[in-house]
PDB file of N, CA and C in Angstrom:
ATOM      1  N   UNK A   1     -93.442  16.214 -47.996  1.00  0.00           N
ATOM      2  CA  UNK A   1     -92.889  15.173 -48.818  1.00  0.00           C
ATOM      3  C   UNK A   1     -92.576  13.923 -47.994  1.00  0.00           C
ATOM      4  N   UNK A   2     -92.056  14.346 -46.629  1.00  0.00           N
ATOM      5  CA  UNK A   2     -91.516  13.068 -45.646  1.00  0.00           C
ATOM      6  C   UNK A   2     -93.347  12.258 -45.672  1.00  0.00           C
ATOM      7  N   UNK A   3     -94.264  13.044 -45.248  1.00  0.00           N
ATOM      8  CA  UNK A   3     -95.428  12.260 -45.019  1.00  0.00           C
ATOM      9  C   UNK A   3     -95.598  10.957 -46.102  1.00  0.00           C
ATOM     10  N   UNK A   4     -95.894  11.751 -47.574  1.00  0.00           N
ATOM     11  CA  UNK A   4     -96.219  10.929 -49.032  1.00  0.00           C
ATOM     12  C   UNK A   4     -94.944   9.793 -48.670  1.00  0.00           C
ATOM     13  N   UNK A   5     -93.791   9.675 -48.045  1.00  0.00           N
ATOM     14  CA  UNK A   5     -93.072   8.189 -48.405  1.00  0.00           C
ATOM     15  C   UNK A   5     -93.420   7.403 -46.674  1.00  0.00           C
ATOM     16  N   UNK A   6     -93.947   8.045 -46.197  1.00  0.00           N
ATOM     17  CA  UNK A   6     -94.753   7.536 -44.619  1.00  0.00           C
ATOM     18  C   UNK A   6     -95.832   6.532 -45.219  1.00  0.00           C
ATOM     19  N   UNK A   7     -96.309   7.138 -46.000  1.00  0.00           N
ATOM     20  CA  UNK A   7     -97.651   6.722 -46.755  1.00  0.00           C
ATOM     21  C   UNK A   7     -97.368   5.751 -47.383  1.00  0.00           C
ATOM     22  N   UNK A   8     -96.172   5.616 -48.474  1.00  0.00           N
ATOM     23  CA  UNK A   8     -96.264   4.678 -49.414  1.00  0.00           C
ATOM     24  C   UNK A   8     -95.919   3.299 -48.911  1.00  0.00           C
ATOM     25  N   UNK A   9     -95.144   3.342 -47.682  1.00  0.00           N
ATOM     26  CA  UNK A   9     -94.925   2.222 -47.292  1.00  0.00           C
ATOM     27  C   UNK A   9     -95.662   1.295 -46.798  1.00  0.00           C
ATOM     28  N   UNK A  10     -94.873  -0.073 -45.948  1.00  0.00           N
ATOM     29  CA  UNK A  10     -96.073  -0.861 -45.948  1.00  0.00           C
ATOM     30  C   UNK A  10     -96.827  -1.049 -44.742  1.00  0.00           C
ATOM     31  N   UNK A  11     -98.230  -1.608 -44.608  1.00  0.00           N
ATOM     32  CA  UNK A  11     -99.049  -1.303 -43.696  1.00  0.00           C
ATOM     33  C   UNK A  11     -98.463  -2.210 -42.496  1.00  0.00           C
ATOM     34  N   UNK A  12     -98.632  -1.350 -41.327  1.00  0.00           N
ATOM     35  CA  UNK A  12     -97.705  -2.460 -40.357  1.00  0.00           C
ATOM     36  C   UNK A  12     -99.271  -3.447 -39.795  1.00  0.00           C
ATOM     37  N   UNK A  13     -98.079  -4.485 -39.661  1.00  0.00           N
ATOM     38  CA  UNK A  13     -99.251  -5.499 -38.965  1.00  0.00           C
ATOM     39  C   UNK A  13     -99.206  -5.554 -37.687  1.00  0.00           C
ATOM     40  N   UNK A  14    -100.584  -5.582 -37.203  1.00  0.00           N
ATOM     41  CA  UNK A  14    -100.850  -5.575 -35.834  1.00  0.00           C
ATOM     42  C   UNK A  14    -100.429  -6.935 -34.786  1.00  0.00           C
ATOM     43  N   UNK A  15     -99.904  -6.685 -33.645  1.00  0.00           N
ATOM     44  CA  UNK A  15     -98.944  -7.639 -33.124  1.00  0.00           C
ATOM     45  C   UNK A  15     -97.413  -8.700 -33.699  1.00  0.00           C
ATOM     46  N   UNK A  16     -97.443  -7.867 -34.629  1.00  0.00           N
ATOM     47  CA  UNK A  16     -96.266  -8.294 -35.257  1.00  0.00           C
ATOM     48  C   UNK A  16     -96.588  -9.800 -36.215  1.00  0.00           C
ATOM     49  N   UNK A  17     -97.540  -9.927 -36.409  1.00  0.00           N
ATOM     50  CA  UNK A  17     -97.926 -11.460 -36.650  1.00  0.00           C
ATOM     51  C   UNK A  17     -97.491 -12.481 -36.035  1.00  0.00           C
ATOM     52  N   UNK A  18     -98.085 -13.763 -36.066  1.00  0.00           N
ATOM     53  CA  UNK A  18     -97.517 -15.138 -35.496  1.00  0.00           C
ATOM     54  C   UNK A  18     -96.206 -15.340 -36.109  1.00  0.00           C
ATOM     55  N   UNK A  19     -95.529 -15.682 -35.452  1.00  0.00           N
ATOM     56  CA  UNK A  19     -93.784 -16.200 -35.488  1.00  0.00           C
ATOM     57  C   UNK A  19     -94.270 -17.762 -36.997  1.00  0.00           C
ATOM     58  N   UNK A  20     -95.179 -17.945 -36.430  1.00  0.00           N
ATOM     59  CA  UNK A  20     -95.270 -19.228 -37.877  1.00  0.00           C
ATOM     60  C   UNK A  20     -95.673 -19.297 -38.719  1.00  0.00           C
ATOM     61  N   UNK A  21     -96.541 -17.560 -39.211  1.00  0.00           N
ATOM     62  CA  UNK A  21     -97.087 -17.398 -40.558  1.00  0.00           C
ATOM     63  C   UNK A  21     -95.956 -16.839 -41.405  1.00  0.00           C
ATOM     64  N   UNK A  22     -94.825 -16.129 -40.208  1.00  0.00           N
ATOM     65  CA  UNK A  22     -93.919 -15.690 -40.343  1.00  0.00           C
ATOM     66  C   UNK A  22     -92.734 -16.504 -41.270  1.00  0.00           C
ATOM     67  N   UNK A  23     -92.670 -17.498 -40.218  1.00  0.00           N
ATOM     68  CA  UNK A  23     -91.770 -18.641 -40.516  1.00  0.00           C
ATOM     69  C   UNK A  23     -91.727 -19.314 -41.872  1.00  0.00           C
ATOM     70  N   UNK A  24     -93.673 -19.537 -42.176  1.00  0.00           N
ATOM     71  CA  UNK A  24     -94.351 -20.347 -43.785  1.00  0.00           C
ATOM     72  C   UNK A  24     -94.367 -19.070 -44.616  1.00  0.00           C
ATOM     73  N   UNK A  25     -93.850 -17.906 -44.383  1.00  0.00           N
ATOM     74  CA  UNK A  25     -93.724 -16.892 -45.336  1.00  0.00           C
ATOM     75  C   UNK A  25     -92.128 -16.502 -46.296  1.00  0.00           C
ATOM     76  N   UNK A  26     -91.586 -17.152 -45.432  1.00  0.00           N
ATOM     77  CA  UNK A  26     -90.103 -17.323 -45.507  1.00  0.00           C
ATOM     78  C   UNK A  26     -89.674 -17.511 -46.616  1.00  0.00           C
ATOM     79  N   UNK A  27     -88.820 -17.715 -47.282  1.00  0.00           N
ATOM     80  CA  UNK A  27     -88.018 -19.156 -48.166  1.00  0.00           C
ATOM     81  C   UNK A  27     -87.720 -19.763 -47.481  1.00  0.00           C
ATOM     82  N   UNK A  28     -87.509 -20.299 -46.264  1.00  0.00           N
ATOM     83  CA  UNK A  28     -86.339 -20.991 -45.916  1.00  0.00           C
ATOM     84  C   UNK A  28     -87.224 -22.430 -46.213  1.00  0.00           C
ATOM     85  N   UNK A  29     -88.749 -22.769 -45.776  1.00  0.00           N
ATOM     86  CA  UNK A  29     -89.631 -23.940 -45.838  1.00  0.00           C
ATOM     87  C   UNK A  29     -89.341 -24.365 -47.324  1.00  0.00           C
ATOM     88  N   UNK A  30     -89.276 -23.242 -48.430  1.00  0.00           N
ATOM     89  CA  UNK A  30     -89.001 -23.842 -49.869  1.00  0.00           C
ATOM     90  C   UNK A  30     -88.270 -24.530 -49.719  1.00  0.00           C
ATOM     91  N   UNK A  31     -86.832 -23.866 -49.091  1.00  0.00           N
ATOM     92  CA  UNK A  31     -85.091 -24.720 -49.293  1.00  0.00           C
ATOM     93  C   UNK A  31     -85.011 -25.769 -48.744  1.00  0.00           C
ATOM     94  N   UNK A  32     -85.670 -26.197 -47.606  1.00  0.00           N
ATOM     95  CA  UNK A  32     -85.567 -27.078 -47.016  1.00  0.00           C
ATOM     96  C   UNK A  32     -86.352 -28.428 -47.407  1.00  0.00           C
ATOM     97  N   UNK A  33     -87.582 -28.181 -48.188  1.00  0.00           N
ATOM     98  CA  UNK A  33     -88.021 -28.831 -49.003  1.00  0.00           C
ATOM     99  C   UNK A  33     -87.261 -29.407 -49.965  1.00  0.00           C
ATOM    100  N   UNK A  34     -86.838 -28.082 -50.979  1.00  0.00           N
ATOM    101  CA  UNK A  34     -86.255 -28.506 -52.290  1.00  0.00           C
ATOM    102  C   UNK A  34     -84.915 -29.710 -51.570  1.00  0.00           C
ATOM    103  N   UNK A  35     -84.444 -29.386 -50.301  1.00  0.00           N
ATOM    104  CA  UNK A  35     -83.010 -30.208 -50.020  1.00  0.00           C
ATOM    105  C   UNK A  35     -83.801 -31.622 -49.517  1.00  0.00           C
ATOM    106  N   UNK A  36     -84.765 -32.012 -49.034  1.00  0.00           N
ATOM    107  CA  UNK A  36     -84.871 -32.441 -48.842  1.00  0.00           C
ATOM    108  C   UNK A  36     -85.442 -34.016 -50.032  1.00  0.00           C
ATOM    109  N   UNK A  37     -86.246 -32.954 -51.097  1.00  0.00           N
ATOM    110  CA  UNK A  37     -86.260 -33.886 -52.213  1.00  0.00           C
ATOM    111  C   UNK A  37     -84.921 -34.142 -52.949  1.00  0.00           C
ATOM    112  N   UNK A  38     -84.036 -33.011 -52.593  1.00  0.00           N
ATOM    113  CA  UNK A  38     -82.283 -33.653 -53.702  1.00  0.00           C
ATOM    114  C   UNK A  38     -82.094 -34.571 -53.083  1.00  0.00           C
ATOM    115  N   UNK A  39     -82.324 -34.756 -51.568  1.00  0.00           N
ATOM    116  CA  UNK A  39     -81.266 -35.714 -50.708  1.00  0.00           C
ATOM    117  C   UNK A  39     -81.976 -37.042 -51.622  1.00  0.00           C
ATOM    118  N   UNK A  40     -83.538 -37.557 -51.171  1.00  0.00           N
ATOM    119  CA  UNK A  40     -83.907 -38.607 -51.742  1.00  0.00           C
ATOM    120  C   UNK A  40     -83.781 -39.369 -52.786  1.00  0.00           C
ATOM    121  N   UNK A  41     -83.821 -38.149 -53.760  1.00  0.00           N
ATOM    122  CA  UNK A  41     -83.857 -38.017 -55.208  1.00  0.00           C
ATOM    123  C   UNK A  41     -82.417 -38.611 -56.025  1.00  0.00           C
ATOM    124  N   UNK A  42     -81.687 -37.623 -55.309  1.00  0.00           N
ATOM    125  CA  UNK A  42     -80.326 -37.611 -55.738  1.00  0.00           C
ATOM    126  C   UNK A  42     -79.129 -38.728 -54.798  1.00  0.00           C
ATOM    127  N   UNK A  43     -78.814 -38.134 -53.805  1.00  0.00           N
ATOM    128  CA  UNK A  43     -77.555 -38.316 -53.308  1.00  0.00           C
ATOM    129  C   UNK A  43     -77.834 -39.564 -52.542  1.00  0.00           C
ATOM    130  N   UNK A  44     -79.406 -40.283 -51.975  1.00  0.00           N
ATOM    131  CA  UNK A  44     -79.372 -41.183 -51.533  1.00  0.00           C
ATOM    132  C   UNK A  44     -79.103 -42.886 -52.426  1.00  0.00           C
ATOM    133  N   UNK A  45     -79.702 -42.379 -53.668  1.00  0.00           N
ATOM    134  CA  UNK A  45     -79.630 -43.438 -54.729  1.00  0.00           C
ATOM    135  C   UNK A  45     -78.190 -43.603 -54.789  1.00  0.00           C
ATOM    136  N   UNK A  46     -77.046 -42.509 -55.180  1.00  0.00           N
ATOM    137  CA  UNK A  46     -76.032 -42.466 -55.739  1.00  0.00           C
ATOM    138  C   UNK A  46     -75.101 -43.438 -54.195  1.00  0.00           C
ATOM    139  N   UNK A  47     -75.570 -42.989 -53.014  1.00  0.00           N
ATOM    140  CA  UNK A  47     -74.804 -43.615 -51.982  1.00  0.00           C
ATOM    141  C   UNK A  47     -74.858 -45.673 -51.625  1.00  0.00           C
ATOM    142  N   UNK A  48     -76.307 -45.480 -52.596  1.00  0.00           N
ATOM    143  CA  UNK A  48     -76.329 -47.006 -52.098  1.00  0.00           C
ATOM    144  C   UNK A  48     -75.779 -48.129 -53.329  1.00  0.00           C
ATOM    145  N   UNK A  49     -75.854 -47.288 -54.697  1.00  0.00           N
ATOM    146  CA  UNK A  49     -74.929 -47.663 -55.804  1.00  0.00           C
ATOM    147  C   UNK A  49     -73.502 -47.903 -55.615  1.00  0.00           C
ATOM    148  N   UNK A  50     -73.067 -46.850 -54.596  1.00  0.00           N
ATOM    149  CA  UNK A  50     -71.502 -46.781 -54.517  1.00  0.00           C
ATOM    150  C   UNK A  50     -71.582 -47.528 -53.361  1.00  0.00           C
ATOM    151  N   UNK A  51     -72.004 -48.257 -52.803  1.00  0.00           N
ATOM    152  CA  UNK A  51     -72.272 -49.618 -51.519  1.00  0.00           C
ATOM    153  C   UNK A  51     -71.951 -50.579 -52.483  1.00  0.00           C
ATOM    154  N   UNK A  52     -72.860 -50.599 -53.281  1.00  0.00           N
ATOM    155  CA  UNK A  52     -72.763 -52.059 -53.638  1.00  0.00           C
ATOM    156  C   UNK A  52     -72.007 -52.321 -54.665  1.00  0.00           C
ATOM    157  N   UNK A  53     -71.199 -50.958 -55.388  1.00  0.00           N
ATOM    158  CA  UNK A  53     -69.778 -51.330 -56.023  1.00  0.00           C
ATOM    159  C   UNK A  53     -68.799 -51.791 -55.217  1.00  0.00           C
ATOM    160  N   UNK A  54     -69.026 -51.013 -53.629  1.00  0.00           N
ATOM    161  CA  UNK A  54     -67.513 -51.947 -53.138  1.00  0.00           C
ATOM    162  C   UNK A  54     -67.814 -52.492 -52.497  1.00  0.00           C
ATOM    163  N   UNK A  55     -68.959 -53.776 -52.854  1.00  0.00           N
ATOM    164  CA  UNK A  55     -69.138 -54.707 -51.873  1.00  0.00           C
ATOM    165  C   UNK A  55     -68.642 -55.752 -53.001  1.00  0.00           C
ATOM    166  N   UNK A  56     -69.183 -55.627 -54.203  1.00  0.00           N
ATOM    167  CA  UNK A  56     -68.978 -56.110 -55.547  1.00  0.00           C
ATOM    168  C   UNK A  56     -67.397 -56.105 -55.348  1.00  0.00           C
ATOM    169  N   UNK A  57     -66.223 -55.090 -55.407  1.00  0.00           N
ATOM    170  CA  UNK A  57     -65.253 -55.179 -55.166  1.00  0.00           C
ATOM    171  C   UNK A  57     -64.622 -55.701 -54.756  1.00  0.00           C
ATOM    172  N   UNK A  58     -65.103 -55.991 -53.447  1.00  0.00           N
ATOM    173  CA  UNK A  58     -64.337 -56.405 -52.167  1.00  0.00           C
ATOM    174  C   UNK A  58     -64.361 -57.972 -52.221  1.00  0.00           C
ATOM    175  N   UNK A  59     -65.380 -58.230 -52.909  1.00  0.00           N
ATOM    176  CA  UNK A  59     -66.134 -59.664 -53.096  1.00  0.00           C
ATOM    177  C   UNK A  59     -65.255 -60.495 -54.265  1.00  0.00           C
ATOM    178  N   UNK A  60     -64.752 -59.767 -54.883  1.00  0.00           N
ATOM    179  CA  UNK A  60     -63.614 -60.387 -56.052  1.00  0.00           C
ATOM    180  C   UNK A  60     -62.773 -61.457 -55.624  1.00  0.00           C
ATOM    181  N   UNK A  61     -63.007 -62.595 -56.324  1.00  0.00           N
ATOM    182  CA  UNK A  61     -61.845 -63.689 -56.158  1.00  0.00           C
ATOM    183  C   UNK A  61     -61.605 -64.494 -57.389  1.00  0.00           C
ATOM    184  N   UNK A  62     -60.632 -65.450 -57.391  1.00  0.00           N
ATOM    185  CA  UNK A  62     -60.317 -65.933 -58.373  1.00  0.00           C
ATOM    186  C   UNK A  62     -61.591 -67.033 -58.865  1.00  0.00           C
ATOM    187  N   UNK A  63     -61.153 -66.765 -60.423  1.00  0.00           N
ATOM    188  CA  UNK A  63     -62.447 -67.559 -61.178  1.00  0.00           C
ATOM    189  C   UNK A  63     -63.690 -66.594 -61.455  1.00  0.00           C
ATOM    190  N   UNK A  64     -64.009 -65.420 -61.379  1.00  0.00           N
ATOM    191  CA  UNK A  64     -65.290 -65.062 -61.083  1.00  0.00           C
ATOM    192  C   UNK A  64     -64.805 -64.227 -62.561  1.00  0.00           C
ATOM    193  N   UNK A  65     -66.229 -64.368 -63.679  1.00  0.00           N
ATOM    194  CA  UNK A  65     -65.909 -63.504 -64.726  1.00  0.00           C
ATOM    195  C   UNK A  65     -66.418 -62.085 -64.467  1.00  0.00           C
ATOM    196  N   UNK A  66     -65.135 -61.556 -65.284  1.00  0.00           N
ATOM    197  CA  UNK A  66     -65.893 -60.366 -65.033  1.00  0.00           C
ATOM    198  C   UNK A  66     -65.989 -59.336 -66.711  1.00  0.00           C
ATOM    199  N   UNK A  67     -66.740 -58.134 -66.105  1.00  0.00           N
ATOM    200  CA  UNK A  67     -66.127 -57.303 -67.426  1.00  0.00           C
ATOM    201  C   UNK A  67     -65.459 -56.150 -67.033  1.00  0.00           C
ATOM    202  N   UNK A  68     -64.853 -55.523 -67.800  1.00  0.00           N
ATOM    203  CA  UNK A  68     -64.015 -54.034 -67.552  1.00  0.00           C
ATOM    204  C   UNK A  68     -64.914 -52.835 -67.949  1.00  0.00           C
ATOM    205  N   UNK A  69     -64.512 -51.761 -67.399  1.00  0.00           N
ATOM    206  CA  UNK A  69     -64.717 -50.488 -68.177  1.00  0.00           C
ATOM    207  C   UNK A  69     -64.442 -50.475 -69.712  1.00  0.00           C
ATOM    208  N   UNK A  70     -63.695 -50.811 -69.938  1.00  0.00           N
ATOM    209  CA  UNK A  70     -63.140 -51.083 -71.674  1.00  0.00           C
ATOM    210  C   UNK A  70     -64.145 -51.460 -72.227  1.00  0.00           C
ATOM    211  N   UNK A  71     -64.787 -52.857 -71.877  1.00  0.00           N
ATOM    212  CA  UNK A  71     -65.728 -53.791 -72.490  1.00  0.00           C
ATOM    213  C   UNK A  71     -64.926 -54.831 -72.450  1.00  0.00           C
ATOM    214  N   UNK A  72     -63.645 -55.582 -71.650  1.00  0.00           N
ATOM    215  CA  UNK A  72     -63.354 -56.613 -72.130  1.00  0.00           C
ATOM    216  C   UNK A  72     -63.698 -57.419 -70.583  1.00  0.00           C
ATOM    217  N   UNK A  73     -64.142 -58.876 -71.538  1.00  0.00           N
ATOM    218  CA  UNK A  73     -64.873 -59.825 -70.837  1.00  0.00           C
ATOM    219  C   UNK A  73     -63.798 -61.035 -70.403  1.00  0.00           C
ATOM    220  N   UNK A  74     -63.201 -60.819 -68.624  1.00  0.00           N
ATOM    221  CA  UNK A  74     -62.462 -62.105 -68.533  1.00  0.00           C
ATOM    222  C   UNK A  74     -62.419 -62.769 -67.261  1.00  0.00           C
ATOM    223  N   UNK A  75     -61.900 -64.119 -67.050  1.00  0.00           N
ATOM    224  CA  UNK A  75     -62.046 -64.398 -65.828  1.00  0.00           C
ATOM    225  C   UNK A  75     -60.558 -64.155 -64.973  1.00  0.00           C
ATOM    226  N   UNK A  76     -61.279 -63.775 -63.926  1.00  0.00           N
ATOM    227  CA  UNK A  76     -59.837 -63.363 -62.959  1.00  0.00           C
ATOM    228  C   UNK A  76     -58.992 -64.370 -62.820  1.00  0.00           C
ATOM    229  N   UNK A  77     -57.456 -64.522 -62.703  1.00  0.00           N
ATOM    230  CA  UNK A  77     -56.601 -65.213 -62.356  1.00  0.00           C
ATOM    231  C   UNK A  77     -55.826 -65.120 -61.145  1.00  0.00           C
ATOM    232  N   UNK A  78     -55.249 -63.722 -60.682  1.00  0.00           N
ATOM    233  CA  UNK A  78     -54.949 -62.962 -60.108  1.00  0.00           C
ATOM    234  C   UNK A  78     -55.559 -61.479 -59.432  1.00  0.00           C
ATOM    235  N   UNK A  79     -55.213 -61.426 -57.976  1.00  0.00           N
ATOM    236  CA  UNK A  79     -55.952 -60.503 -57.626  1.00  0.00           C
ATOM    237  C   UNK A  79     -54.407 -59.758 -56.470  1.00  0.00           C
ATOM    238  N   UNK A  80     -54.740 -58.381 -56.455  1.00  0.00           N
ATOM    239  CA  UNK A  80     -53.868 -57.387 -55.852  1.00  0.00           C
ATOM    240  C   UNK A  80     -54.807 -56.760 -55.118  1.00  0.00           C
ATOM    241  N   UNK A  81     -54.182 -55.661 -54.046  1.00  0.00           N
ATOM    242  CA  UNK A  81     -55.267 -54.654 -53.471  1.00  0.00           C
ATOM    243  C   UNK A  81     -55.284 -53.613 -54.364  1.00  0.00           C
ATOM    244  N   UNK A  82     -54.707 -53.429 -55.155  1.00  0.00           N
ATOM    245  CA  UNK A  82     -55.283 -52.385 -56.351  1.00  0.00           C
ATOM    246  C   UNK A  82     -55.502 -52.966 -57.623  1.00  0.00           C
ATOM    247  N   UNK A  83     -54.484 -54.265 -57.831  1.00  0.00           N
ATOM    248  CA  UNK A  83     -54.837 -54.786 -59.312  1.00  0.00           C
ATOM    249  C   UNK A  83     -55.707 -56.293 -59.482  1.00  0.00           C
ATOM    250  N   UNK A  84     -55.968 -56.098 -60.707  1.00  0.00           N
ATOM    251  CA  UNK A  84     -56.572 -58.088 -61.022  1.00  0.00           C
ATOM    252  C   UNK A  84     -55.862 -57.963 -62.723  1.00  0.00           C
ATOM    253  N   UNK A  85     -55.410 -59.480 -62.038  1.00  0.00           N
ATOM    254  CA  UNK A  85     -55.080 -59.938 -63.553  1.00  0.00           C
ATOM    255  C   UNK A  85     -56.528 -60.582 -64.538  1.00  0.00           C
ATOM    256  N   UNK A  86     -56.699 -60.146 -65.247  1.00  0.00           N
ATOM    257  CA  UNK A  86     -57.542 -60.949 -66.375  1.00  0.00           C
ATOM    258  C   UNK A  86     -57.299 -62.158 -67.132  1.00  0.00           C
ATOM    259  N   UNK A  87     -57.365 -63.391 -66.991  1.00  0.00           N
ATOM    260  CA  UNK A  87     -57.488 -63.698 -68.597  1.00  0.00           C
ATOM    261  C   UNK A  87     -58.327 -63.881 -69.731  1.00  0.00           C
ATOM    262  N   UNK A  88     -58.283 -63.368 -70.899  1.00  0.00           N
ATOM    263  CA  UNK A  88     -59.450 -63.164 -71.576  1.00  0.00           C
ATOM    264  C   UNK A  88     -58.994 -64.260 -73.018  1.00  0.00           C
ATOM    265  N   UNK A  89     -58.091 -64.675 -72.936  1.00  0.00           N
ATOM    266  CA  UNK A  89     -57.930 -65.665 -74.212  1.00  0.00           C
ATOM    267  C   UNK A  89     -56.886 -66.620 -73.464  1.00  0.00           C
ATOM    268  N   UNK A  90     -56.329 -67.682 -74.080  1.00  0.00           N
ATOM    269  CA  UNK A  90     -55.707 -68.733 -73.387  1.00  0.00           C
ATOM    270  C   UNK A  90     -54.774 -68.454 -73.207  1.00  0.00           C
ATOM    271  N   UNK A  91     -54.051 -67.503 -74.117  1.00  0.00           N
ATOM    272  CA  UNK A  91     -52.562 -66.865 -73.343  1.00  0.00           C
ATOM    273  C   UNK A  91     -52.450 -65.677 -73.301  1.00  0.00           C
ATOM    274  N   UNK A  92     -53.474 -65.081 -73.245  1.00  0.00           N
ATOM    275  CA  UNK A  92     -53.697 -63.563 -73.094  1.00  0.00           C
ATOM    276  C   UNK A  92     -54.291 -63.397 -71.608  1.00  0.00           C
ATOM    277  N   UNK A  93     -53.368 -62.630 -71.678  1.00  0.00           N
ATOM    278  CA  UNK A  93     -53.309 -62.276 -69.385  1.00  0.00           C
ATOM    279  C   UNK A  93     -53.386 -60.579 -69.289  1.00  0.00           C
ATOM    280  N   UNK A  94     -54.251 -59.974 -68.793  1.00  0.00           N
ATOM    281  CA  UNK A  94     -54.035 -58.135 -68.939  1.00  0.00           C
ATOM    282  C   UNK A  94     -54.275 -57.675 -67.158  1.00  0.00           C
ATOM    283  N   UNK A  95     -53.292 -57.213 -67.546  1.00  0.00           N
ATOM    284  CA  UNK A  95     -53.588 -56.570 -65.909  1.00  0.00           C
ATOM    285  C   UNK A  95     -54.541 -55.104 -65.674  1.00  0.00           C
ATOM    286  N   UNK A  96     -55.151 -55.104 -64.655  1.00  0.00           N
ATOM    287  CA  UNK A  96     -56.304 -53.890 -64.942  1.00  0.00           C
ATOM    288  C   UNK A  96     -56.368 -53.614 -63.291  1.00  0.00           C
ATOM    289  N   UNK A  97     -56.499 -52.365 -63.442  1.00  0.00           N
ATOM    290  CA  UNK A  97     -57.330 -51.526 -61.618  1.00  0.00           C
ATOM    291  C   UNK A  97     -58.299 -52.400 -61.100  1.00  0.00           C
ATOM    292  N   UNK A  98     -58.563 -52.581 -60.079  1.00  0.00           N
ATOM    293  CA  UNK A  98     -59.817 -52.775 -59.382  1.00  0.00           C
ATOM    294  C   UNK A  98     -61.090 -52.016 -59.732  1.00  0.00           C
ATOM    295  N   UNK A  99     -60.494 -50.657 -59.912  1.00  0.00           N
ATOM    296  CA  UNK A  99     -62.089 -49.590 -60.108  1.00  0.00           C
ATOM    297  C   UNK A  99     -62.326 -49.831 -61.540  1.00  0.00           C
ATOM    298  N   UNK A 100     -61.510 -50.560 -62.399  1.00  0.00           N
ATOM    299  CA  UNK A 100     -61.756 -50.864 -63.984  1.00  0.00           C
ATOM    300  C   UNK A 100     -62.639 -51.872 -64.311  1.00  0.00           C
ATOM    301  N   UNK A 101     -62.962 -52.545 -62.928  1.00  0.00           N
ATOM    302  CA  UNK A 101     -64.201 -53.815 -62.491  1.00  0.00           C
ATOM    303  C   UNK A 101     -65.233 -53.302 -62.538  1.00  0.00           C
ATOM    304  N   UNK A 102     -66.427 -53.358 -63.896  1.00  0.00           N
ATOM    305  CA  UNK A 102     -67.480 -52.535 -63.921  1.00  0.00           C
ATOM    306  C   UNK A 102     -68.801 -53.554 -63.658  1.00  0.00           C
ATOM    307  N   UNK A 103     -68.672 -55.012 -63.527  1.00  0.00           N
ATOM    308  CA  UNK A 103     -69.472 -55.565 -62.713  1.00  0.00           C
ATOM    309  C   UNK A 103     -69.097 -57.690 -62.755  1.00  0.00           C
ATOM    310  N   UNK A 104     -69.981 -58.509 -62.531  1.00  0.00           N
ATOM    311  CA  UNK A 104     -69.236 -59.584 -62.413  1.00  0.00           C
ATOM    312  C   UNK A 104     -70.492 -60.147 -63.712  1.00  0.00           C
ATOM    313  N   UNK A 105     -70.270 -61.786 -64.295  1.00  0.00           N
ATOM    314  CA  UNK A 105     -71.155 -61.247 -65.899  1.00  0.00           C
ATOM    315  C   UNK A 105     -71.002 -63.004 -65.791  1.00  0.00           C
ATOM    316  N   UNK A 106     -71.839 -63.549 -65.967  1.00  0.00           N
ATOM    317  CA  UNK A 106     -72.449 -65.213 -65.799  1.00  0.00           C
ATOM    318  C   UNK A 106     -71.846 -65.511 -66.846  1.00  0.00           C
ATOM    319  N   UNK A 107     -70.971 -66.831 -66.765  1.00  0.00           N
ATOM    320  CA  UNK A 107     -70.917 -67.907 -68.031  1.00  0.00           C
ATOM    321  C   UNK A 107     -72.107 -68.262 -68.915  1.00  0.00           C
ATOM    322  N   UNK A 108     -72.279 -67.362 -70.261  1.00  0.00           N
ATOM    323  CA  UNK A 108     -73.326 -68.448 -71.448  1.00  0.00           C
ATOM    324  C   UNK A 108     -73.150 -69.393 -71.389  1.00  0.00           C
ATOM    325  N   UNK A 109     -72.114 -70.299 -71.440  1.00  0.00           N
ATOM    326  CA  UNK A 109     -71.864 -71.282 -71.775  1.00  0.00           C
ATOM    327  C   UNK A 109     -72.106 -72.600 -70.525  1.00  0.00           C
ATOM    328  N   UNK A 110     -71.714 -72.142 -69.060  1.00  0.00           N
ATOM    329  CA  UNK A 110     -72.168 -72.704 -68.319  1.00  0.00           C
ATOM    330  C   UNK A 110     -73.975 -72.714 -67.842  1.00  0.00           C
ATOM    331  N   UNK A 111     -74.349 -71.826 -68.024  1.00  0.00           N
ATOM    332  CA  UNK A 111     -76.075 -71.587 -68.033  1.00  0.00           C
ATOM    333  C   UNK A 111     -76.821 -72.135 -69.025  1.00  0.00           C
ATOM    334  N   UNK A 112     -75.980 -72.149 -70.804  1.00  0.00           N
ATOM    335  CA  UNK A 112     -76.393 -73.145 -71.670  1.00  0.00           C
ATOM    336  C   UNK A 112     -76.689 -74.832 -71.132  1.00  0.00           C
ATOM    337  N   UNK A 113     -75.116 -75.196 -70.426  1.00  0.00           N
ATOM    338  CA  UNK A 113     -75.454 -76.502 -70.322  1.00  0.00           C
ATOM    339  C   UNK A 113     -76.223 -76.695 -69.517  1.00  0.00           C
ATOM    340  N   UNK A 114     -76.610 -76.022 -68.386  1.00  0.00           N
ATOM    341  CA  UNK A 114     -77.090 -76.621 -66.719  1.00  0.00           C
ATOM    342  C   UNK A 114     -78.760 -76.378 -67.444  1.00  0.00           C
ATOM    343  N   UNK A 115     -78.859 -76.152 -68.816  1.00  0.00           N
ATOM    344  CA  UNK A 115     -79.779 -76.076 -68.862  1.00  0.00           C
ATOM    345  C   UNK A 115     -80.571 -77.372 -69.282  1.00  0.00           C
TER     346      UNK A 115
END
């Protein structure tokens, strides 16, 4: 009976094979692949997005319109290291986060005329 499971097993290979058919037989060439397309794919895009939010950030000064996360559209008056004041109507003043700065948004009205 010991012979028949001698038998069933698997055929040994002669010299142990090359260390690099070995190696491309692996998973590990998959994983390193597959990580290598997330990095590109994924995490490199997401790193250079989050660059140029806090360059956008950092870049904030008075006068520059902006919009919020909310959707509301105003020009800065005031600026803090965590806050900006808005104003979005002539006596309407709102104070908001910095990270609530979802990008900076051109005057229509000045691009109308210069036109």
């Amino acid at each position: 009976m010991i012979d028949l499971a001698y038998a069933m097993g698997p055929a040994p290979v002669p010299n142990g094979g090359s260390p690099w058919v070995q190696f491309l037989q692996s998973p590990l060439p998959v994983l390193v692949v597959m990580g290598g397309i997330f990095f590109f794919l994924v995490i490199r895009p997401q790193q250079r997005e989050r660059q140029k939010r806090e360059a956008m950030l950092g870049s904030l000064k008075k006068g520059d319109r902006v919009i919020t996360s909310g959707g509301l559209i105003g020009t800065i008056v005031g600026l803090s290291d965590q806050t900006v004041t808005l104003k979005i109507a002539d006596s309407v003043r709102v104070e908001c986060l910095r990270s609530a700065i979802n990008g900076l948004r051109d005057d229509p009205k000045a691009s109308q005329e210069s036109a």
